[in-house]
C-alpha atoms as a PDB file:
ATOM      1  CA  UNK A   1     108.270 107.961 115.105  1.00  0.00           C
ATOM      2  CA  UNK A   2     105.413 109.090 117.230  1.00  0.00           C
ATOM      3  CA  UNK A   3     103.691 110.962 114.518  1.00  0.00           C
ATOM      4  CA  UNK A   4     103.096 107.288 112.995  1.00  0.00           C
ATOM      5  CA  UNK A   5     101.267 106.435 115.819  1.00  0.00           C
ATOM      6  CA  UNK A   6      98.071 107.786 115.440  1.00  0.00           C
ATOM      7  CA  UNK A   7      98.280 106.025 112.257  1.00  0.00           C
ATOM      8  CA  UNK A   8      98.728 102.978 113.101  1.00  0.00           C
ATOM      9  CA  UNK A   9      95.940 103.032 115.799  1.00  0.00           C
ATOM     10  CA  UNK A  10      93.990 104.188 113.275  1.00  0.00           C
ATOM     11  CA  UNK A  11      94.279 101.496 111.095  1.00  0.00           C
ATOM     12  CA  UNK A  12      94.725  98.552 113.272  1.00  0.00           C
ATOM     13  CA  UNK A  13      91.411  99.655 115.389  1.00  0.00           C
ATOM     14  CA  UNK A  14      89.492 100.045 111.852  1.00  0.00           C
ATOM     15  CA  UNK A  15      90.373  96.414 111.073  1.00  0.00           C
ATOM     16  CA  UNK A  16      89.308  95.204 114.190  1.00  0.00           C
ATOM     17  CA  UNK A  17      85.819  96.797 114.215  1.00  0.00           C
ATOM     18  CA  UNK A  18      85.137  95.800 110.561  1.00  0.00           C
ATOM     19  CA  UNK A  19      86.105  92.291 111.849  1.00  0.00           C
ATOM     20  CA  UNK A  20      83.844  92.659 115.156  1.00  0.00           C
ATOM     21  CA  UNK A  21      80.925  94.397 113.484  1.00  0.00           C
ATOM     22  CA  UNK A  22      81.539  91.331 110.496  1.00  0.00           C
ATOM     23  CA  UNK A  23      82.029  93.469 107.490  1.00  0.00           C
ATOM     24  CA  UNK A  24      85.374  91.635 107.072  1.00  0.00           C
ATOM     25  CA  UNK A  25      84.696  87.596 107.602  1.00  0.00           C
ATOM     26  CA  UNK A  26      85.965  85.264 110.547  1.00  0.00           C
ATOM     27  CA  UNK A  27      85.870  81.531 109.655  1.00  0.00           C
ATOM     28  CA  UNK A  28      84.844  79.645 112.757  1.00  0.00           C
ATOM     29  CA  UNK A  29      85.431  75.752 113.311  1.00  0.00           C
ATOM     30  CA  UNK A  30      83.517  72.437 114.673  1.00  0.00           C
ATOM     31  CA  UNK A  31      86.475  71.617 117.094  1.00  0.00           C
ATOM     32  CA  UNK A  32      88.139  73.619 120.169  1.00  0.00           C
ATOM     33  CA  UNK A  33      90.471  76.167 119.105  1.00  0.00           C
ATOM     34  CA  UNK A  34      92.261  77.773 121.647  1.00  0.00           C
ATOM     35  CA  UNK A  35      94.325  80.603 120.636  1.00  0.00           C
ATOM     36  CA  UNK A  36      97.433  81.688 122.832  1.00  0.00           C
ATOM     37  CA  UNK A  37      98.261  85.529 122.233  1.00  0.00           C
ATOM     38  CA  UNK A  38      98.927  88.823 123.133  1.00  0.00           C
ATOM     39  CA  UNK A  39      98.674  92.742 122.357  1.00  0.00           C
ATOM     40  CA  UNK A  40     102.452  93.192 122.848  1.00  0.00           C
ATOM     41  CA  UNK A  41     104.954  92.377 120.299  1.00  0.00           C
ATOM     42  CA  UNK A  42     106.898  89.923 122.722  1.00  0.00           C
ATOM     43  CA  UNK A  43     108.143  88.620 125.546  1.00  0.00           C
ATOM     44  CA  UNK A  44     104.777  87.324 127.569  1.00  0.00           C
ATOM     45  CA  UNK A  45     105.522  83.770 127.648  1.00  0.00           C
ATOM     46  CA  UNK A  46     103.421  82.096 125.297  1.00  0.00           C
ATOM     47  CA  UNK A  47     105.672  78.669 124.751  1.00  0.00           C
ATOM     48  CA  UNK A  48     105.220  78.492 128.266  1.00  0.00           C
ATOM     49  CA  UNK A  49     101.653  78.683 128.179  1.00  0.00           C
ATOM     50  CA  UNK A  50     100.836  76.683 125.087  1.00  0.00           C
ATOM     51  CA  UNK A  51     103.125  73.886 126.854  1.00  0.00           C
ATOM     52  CA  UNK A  52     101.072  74.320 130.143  1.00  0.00           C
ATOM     53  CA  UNK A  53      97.539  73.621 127.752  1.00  0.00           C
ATOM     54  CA  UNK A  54      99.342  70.596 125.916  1.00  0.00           C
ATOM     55  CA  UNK A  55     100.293  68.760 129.560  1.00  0.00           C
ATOM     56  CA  UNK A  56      96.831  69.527 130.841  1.00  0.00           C
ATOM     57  CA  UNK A  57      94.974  68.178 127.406  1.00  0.00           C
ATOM     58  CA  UNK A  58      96.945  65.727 125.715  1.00  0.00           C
ATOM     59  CA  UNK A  59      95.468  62.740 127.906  1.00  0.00           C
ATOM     60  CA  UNK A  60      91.973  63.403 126.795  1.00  0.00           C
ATOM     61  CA  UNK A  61      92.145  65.359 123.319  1.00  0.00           C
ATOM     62  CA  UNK A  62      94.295  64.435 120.493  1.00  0.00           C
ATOM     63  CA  UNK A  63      96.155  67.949 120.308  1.00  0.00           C
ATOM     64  CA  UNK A  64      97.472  69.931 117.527  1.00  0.00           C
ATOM     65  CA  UNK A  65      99.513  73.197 117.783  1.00  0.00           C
ATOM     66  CA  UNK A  66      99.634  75.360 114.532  1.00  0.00           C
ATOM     67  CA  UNK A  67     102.150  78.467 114.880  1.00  0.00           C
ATOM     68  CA  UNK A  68     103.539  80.672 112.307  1.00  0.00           C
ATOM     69  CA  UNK A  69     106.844  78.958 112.174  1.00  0.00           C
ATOM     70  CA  UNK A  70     108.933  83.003 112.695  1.00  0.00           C
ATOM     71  CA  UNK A  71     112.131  82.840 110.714  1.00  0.00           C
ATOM     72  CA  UNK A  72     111.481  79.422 109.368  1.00  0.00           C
ATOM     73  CA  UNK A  73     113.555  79.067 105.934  1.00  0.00           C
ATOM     74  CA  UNK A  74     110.684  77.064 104.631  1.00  0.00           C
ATOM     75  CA  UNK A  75     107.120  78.445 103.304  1.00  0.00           C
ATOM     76  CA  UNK A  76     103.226  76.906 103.485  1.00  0.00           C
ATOM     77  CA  UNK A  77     101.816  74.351 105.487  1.00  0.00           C
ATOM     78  CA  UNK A  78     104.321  71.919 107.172  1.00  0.00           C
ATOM     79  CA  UNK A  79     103.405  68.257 109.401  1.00  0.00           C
ATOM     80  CA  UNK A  80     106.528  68.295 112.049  1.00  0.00           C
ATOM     81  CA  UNK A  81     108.630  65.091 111.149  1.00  0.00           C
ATOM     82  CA  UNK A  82     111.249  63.448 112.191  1.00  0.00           C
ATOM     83  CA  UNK A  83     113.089  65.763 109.445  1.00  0.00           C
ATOM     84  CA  UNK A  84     112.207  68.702 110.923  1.00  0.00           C
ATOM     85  CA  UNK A  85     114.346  71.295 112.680  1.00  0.00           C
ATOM     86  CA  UNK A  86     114.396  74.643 114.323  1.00  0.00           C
ATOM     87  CA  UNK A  87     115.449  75.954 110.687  1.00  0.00           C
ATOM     88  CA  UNK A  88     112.596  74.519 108.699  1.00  0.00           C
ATOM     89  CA  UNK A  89     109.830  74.772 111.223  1.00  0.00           C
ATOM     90  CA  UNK A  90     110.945  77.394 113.353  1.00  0.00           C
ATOM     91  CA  UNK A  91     112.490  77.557 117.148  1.00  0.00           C
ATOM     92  CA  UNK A  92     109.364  76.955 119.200  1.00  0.00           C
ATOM     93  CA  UNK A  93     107.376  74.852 117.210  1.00  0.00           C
ATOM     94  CA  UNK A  94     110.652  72.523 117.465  1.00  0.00           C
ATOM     95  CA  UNK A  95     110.631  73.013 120.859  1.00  0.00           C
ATOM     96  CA  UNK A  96     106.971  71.522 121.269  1.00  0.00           C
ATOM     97  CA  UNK A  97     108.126  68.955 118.868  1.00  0.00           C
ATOM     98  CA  UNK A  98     110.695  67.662 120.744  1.00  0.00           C
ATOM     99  CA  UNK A  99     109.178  67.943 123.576  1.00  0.00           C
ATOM    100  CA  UNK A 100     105.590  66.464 122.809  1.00  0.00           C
ATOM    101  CA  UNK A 101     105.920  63.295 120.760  1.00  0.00           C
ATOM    102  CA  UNK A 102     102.406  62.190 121.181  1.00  0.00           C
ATOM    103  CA  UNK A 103     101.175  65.559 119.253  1.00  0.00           C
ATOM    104  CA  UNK A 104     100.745  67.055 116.142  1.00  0.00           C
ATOM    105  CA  UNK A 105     102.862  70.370 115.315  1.00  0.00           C
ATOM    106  CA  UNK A 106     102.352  71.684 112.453  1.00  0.00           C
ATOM    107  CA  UNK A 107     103.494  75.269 111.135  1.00  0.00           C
ATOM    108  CA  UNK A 108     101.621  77.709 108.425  1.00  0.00           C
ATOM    109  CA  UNK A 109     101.433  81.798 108.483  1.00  0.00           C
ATOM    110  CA  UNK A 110      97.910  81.025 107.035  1.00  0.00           C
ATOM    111  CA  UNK A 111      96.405  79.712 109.632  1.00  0.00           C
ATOM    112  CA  UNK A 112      92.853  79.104 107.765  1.00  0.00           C
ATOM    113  CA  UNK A 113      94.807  76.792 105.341  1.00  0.00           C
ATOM    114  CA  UNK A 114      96.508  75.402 108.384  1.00  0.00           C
ATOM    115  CA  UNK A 115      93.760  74.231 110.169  1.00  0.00           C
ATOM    116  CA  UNK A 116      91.941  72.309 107.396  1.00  0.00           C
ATOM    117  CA  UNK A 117      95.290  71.241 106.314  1.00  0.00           C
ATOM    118  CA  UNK A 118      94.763  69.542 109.853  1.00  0.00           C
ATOM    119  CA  UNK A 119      91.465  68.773 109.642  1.00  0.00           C
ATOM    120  CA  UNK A 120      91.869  66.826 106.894  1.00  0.00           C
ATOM    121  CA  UNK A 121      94.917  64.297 108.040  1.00  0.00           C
ATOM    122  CA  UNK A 122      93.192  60.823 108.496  1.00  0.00           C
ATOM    123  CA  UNK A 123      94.501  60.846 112.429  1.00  0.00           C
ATOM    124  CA  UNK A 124      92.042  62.782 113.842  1.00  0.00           C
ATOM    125  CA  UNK A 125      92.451  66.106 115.702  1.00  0.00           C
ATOM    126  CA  UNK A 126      90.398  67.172 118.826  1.00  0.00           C
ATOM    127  CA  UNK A 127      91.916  70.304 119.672  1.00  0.00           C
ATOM    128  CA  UNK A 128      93.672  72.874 117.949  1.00  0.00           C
ATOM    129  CA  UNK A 129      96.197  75.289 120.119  1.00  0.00           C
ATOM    130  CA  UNK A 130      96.761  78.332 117.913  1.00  0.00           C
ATOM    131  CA  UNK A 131      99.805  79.975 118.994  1.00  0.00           C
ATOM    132  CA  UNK A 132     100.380  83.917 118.620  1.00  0.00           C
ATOM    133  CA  UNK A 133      97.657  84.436 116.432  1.00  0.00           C
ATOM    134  CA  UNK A 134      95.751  87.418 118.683  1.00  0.00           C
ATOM    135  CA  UNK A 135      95.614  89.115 116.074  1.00  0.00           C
ATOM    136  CA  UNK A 136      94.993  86.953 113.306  1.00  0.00           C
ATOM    137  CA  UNK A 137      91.157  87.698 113.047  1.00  0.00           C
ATOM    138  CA  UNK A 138      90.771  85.361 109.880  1.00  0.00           C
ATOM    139  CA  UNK A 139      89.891  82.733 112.496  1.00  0.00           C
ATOM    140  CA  UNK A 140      87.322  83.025 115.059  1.00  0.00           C
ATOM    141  CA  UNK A 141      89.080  81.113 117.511  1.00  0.00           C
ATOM    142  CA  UNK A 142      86.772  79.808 120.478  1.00  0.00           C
ATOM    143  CA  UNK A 143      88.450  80.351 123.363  1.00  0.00           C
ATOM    144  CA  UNK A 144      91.082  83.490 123.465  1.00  0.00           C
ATOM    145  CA  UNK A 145      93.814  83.628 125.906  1.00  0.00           C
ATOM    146  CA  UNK A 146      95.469  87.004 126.322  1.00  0.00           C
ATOM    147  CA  UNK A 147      99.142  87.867 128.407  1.00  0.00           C
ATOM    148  CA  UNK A 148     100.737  90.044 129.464  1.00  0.00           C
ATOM    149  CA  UNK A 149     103.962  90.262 131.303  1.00  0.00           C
ATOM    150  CA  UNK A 150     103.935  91.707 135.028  1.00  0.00           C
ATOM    151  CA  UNK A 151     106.398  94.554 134.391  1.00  0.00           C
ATOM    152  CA  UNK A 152     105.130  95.246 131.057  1.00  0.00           C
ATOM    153  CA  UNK A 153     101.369  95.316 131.086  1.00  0.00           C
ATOM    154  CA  UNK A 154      99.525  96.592 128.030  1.00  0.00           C
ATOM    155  CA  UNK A 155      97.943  98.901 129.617  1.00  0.00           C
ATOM    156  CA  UNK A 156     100.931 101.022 130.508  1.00  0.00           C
ATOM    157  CA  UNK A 157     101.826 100.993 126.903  1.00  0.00           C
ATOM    158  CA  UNK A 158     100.970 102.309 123.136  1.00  0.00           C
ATOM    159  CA  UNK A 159     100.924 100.740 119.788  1.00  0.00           C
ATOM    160  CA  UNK A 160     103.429 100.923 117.489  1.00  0.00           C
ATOM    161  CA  UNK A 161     106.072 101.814 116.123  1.00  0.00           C
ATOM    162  CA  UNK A 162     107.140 103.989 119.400  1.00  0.00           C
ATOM    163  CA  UNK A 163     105.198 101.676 122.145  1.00  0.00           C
ATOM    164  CA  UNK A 164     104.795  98.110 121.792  1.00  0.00           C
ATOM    165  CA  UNK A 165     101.248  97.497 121.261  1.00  0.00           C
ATOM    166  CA  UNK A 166     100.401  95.147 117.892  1.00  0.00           C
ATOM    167  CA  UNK A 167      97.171  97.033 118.495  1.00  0.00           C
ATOM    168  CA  UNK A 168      95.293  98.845 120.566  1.00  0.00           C
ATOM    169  CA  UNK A 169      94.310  98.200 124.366  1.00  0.00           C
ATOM    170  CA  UNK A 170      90.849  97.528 123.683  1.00  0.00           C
ATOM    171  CA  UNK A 171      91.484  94.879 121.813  1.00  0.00           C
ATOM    172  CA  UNK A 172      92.202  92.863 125.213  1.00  0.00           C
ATOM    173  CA  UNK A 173      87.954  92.641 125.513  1.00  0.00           C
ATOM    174  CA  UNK A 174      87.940  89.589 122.843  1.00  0.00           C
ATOM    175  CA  UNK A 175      90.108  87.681 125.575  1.00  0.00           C
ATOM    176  CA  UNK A 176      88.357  84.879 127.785  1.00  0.00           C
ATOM    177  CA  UNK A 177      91.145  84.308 130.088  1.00  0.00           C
ATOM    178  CA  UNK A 178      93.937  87.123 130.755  1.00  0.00           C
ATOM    179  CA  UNK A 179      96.964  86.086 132.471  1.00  0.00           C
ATOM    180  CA  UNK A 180      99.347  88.377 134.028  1.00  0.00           C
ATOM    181  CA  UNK A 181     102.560  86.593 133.749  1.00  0.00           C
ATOM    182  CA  UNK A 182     106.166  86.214 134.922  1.00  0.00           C
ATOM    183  CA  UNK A 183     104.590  87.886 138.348  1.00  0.00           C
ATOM    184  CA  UNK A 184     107.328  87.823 141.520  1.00  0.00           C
ATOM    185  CA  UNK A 185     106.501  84.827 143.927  1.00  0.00           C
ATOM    186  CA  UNK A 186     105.675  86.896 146.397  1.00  0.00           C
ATOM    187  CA  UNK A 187     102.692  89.390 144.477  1.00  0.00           C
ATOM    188  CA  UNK A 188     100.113  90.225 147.215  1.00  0.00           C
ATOM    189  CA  UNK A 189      96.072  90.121 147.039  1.00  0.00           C
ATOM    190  CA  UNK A 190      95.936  93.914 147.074  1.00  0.00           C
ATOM    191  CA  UNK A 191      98.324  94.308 144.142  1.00  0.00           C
ATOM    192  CA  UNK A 192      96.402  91.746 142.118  1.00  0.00           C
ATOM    193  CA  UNK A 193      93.638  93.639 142.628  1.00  0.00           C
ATOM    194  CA  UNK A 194      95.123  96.720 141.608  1.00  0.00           C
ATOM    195  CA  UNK A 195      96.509  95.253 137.868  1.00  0.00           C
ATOM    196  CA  UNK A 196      92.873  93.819 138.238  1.00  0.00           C
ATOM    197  CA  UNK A 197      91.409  97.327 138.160  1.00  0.00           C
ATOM    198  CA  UNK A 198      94.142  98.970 135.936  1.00  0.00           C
ATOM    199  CA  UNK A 199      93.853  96.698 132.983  1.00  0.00           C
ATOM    200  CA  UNK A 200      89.804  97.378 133.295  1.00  0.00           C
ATOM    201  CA  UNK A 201      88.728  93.232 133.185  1.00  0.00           C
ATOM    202  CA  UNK A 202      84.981  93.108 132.016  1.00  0.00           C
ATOM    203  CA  UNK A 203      82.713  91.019 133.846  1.00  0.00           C
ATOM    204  CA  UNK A 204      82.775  88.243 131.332  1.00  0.00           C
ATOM    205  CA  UNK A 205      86.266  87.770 131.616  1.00  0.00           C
ATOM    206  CA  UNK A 206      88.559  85.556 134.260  1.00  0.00           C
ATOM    207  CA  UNK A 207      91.963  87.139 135.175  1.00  0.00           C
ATOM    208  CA  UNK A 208      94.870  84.851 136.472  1.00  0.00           C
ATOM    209  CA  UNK A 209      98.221  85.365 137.435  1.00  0.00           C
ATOM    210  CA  UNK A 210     101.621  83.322 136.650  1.00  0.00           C
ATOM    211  CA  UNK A 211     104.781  83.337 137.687  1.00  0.00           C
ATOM    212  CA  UNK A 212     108.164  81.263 136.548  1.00  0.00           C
ATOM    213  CA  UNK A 213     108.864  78.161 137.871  1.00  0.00           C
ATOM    214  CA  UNK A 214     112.868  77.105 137.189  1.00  0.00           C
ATOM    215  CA  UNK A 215     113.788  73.639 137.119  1.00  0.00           C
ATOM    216  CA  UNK A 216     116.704  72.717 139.699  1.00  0.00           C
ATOM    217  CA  UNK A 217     119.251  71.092 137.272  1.00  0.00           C
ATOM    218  CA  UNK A 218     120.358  72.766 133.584  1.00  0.00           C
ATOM    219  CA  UNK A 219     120.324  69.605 131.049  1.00  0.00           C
ATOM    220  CA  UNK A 220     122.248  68.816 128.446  1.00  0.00           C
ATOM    221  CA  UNK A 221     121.911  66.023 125.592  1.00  0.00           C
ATOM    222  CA  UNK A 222     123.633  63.664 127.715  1.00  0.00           C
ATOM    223  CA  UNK A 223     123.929  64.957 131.360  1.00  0.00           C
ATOM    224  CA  UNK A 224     122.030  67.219 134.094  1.00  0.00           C
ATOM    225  CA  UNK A 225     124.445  69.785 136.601  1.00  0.00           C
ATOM    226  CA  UNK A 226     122.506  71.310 139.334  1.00  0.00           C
ATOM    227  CA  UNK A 227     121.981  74.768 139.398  1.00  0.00           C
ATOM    228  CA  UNK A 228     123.224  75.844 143.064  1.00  0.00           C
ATOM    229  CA  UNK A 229     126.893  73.915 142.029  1.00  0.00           C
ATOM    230  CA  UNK A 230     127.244  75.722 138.637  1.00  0.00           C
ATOM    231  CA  UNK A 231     130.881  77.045 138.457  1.00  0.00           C
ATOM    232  CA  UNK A 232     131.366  80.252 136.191  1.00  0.00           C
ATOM    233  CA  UNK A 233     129.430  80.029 132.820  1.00  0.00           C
ATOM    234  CA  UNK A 234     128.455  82.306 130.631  1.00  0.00           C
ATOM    235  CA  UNK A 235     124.693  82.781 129.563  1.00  0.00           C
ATOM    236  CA  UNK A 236     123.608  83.262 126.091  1.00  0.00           C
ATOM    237  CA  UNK A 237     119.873  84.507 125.476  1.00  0.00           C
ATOM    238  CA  UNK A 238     118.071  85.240 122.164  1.00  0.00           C
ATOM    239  CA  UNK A 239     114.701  86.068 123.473  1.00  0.00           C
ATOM    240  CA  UNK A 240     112.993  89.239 123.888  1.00  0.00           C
ATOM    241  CA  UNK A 241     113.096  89.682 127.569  1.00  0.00           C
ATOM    242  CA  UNK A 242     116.123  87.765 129.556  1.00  0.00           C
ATOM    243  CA  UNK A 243     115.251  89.784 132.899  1.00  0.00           C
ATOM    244  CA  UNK A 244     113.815  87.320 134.948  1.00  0.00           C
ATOM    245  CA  UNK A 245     116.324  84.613 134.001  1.00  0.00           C
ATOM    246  CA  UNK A 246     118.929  86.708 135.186  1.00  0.00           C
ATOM    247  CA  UNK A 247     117.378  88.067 137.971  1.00  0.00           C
ATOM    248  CA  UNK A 248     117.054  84.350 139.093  1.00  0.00           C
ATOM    249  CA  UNK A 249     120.564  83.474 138.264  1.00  0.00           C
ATOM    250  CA  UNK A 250     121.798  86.744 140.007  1.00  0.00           C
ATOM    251  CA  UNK A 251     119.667  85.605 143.089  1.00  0.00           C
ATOM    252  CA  UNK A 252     120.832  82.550 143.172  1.00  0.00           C
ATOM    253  CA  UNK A 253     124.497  83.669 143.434  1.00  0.00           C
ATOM    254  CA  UNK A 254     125.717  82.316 140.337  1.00  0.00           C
ATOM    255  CA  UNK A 255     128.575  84.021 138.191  1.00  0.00           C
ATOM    256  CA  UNK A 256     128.078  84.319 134.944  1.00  0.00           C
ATOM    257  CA  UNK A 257     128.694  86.495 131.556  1.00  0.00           C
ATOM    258  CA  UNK A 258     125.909  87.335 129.441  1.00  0.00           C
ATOM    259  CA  UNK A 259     125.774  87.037 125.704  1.00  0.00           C
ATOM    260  CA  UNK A 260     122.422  88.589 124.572  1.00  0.00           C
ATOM    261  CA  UNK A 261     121.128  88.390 121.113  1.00  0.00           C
ATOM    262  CA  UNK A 262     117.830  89.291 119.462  1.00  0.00           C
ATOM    263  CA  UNK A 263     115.070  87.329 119.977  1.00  0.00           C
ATOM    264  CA  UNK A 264     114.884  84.171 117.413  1.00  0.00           C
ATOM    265  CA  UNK A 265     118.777  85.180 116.664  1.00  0.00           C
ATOM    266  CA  UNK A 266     119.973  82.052 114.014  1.00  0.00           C
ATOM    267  CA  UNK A 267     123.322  81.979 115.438  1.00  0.00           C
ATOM    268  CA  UNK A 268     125.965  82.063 112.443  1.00  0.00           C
ATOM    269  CA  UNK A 269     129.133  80.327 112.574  1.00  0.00           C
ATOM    270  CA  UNK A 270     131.471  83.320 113.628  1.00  0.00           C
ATOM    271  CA  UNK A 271     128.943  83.070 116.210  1.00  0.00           C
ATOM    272  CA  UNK A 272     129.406  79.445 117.249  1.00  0.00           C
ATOM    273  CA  UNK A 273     133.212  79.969 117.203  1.00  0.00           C
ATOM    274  CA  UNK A 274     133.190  82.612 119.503  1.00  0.00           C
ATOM    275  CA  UNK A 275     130.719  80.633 121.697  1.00  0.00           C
ATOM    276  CA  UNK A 276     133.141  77.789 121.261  1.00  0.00           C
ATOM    277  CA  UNK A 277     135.541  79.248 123.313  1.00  0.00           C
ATOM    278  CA  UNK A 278     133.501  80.106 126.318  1.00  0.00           C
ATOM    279  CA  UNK A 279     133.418  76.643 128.084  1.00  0.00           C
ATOM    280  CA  UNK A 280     130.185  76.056 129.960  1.00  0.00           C
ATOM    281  CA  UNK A 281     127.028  77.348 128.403  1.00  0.00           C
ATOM    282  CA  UNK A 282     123.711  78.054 130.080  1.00  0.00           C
ATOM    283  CA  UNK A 283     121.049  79.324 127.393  1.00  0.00           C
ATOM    284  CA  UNK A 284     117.248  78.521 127.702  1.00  0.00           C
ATOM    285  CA  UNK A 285     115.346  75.979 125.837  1.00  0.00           C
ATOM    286  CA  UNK A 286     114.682  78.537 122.820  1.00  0.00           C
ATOM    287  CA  UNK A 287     117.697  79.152 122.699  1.00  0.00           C
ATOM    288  CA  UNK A 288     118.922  75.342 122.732  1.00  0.00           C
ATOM    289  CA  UNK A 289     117.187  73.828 119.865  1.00  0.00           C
ATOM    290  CA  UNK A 290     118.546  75.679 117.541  1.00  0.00           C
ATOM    291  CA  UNK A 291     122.726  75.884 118.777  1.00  0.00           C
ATOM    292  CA  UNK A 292     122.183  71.816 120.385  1.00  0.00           C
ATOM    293  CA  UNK A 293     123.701  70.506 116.489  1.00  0.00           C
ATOM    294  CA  UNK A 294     127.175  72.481 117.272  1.00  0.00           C
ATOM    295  CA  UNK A 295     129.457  69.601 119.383  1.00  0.00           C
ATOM    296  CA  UNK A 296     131.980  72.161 120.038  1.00  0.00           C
ATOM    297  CA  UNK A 297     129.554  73.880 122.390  1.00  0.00           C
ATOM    298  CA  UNK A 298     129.692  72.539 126.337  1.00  0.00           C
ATOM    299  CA  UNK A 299     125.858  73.462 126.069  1.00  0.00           C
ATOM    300  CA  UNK A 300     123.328  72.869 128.672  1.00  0.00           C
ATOM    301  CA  UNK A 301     119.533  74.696 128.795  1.00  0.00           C
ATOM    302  CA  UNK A 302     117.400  75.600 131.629  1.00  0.00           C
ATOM    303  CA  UNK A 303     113.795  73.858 131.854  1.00  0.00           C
ATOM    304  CA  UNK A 304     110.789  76.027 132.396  1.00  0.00           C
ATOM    305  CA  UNK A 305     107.762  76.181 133.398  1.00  0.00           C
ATOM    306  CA  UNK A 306     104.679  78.280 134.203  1.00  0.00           C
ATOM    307  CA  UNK A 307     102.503  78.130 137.341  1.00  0.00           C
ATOM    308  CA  UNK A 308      99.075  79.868 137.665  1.00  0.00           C
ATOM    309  CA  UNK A 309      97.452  81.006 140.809  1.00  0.00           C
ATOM    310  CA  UNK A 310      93.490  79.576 141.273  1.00  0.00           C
ATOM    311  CA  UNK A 311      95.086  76.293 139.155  1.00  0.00           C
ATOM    312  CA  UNK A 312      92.501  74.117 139.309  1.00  0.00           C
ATOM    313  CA  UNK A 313      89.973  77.304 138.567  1.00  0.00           C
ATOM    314  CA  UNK A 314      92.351  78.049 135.106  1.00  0.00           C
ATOM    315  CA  UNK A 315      91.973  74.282 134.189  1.00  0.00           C
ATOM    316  CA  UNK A 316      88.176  73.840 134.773  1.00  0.00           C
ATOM    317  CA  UNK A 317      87.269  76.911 132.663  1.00  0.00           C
ATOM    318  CA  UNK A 318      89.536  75.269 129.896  1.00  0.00           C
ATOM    319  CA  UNK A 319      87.964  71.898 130.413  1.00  0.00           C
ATOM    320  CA  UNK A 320      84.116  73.132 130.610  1.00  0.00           C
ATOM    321  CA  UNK A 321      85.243  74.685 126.801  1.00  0.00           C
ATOM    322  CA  UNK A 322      86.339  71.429 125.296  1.00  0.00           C
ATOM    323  CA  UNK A 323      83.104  70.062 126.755  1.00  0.00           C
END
């Protein structure tokens, strides 16, 4: 396929500089929009990161996140309710929704419609947290925050369909903040400095780093285990990178089996009756909202969550924008 690529950076860089130069329109807002993306087609860790902005914000702002909803069976603008599931909202927007009760989440591929569908709810919003919508230049988002993933960085890569680029590198200049995530604990000042110079940060921009911070017990609907006592389990993953949860689990000693599926997999029921007969579960939180209906499963999910170097730096740059 790599005499398609040229193509397609063709065509994705001619969209972007008729949307840069405005020949093609961007519809800008009177609230804070922060968009959570990336030039990749996966695997960065945005729930993470749009979960990080919601416990730093909610307090203040009345928050709304508006995501595509991927693999949703349902179509147009939906308000999360206590009907909603993983099927008819999609996997991660559940995830915030079950997470978050004191937020909006609401789910439309049009994300213009979206946010006046929001807008326009009598209980005010304050803050709109646009997740994986990079690329979606329809909206001029006012604050743009851009990842990458340590051993992937987009700068190592090419655009589609033989790299993994959505489009190309340069689009990474209409980022505020760009976080290098899933970074090992122990990343050093020099290498940071290298990735610094190798993904070519302009002097506008703020670059961070991240790394993966695992909760001590796996949870289930009813009952926590710690992680150091797991017996055997087996681990089932449908996300687009599993590395550095096994890597963990390997490092912690722990024996497992891994079941990997695609990422957003809807488990079918020859699925669940294989999984049935596995005995203790481990998946992650993705993963969990959408197998946690199925009582057969002895299902438990491992908490996340992300921690950024120069914290209270990350957090005042986001706060001076809502200001």
């Amino acid at each position: 396929m790599f005499p398609v690529v040229p193509i397609y950076y063709l065509v994705t860089w001619l969209r972007n500089w008729l949307y840069d130069n405005g020949i093609k329109s961007s519809k800008a807002y009177d609230i804070p929009i922060i968009c959570v993306g990336n030039l990749s087609t996966g695997g960065t860790g945005k729930t993470p990161m749009i979960e990080y902005l919601i416990r730093l914000l909610f307090h203040d702002k009345s928050i709304a996140t508006l995501s595509r909803g991927y693999k949703r069976i349902t179509e147009g603008f939906i308000l999360a309710d206590e009907s909603a599931t993983a099927d008819t909202i999609g996997d991660e927007p559940f995830q915030f929704f079950r997470k978050f009760q004191d937020i909006k989440v609401a789910v439309d591929s049009n994300r213009q419609n979206g946010i006046e569908q929001l807008l326009s709810l009598k209980d005010k919003t304050e803050v709109i947290l646009l997740d994986d919508a990079y690329q979606h230049r329809k909206v001029r988002a006012g604050f743009n925050i851009l990842l990458t993933a340590y051993h992937h960085l987009y700068s190592n890569d090419i655009v589609l369909p033989t790299g993994n680029l959505r489009e190309p590198r340069s689009g990474a200049k209409r980022a505020n903040i760009i976080v290098v995530t899933k970074c090992p604990d122990g990343i050093t000042h020099r290498e940071k400095e290298a990735i610094k110079e190798q993904l070519k940060i302009r002097s506008q921009q703020q670059l961070f780093f991240s790394h993966i911070d695992y909760a001590a017990n796996v949870i289930s609907v009813d009952n926590q285990l710690p992680i150091h006592a797991l017996p055997k389990f087996t681990l089932v993953t449908g996300i687009a990178n599993s590395s550095p949860l096994t890597e963990f689990l390997n490092d912690k000693g722990l024996v497992f089996d891994h079941m990997e599926y695609p990422d957003h997999y809807s488990y079918k029921p020859s699925d669940i009756e294989v999984l049935s007969q596995k005995g203790l579960i481990v998946t992650t939180e993705k993963d969990y909202v959408r197998l946690s209906n199925n009582e057969s499963l002895d299902l438990y999910y491992l908490p996340i969550e992300i921690k950024i170097d120069r914290e209270e730096e990350f957090n005042k740059t986001l706060t001076s924008f809502m200001v």
